[in-house]
Protein backbone atom coordinates (compact mmCIF):
# COMPACT_ATOMS: atom_id res chain seq x y z
CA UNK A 1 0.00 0.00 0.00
CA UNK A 2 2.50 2.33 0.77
CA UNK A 3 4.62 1.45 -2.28
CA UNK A 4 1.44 2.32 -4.19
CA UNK A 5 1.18 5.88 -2.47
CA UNK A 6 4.43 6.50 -3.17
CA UNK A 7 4.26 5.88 -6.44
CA UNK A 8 1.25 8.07 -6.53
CA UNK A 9 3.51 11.19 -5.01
CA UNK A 10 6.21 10.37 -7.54
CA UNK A 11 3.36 10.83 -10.24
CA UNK A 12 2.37 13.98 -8.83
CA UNK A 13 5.87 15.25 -8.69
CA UNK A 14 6.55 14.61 -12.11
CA UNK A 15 3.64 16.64 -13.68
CA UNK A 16 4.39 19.55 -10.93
CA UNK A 17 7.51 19.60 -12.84
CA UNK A 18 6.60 19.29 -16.27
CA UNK A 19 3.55 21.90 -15.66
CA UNK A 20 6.31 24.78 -13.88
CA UNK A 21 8.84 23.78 -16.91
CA UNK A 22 5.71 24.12 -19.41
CA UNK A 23 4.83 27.44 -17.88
CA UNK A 24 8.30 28.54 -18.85
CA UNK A 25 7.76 28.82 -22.22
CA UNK A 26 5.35 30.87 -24.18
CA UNK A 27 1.95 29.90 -24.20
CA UNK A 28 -1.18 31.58 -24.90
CA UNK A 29 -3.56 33.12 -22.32
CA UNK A 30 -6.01 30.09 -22.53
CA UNK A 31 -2.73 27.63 -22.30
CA UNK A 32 -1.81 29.22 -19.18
CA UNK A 33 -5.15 29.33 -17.49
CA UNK A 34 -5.39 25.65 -18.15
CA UNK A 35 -1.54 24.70 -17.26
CA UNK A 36 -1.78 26.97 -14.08
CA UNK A 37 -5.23 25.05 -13.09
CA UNK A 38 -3.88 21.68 -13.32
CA UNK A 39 -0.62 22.66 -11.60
CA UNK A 40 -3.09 23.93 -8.30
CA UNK A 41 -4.72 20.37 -8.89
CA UNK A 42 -1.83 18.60 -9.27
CA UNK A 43 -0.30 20.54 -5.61
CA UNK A 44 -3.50 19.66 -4.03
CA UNK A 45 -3.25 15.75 -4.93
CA UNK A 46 -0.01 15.45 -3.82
CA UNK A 47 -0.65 17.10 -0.25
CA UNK A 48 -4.17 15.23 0.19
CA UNK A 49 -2.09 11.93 -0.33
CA UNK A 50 1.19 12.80 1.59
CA UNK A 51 -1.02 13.98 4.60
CA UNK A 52 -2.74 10.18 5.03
CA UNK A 53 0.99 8.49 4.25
CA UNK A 54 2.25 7.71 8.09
CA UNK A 55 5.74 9.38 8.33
CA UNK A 56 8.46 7.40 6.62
CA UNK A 57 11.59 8.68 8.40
CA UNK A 58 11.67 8.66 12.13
CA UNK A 59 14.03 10.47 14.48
CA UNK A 60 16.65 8.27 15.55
CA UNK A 61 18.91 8.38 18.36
CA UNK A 62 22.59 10.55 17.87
CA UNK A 63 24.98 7.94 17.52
CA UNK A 64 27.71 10.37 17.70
CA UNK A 65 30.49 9.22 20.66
CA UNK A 66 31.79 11.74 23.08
CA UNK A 67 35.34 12.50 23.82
CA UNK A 68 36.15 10.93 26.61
CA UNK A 69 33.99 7.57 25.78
CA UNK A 70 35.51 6.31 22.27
CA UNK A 71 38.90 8.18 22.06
CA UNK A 72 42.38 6.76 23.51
CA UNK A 73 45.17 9.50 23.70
């Protein structure tokens, strides 16, 4: 399931990309209405889905050593 949601966000991503990069270039009036409305769409998806995805990355622990635990003189 998750593999499927991320998929999803990778989708969305990809068209968020290709819409700004469209944008870019010249387009007509109508063009940009339509490119700048499925760009807002697109946004929307992708934070609808990421907000029901259950973090993926948790905080771990510092693993870091202090000086007078690891190091010998």
């Amino acid at each position: 399931m998750v593999d499927r949601q991320l998929e999803q966000l990778r989708a969305h991503r990809n068209n968020i990309r290709r819409y700004r990069r469209l944008l870019s270039t010249k387009l007509s009036d109508l063009e940009r209405q339509f490119i700048e409305r499925r760009l807002s769409e697109e946004s929307s998806a992708m934070e609808a889905l990421a907000a029901g995805m259950p973090p993926l990355l948790r905080e771990r622990p510092s693993l870091s050593v202090s000086r007078s635990e690891g190091a010998s003189p």
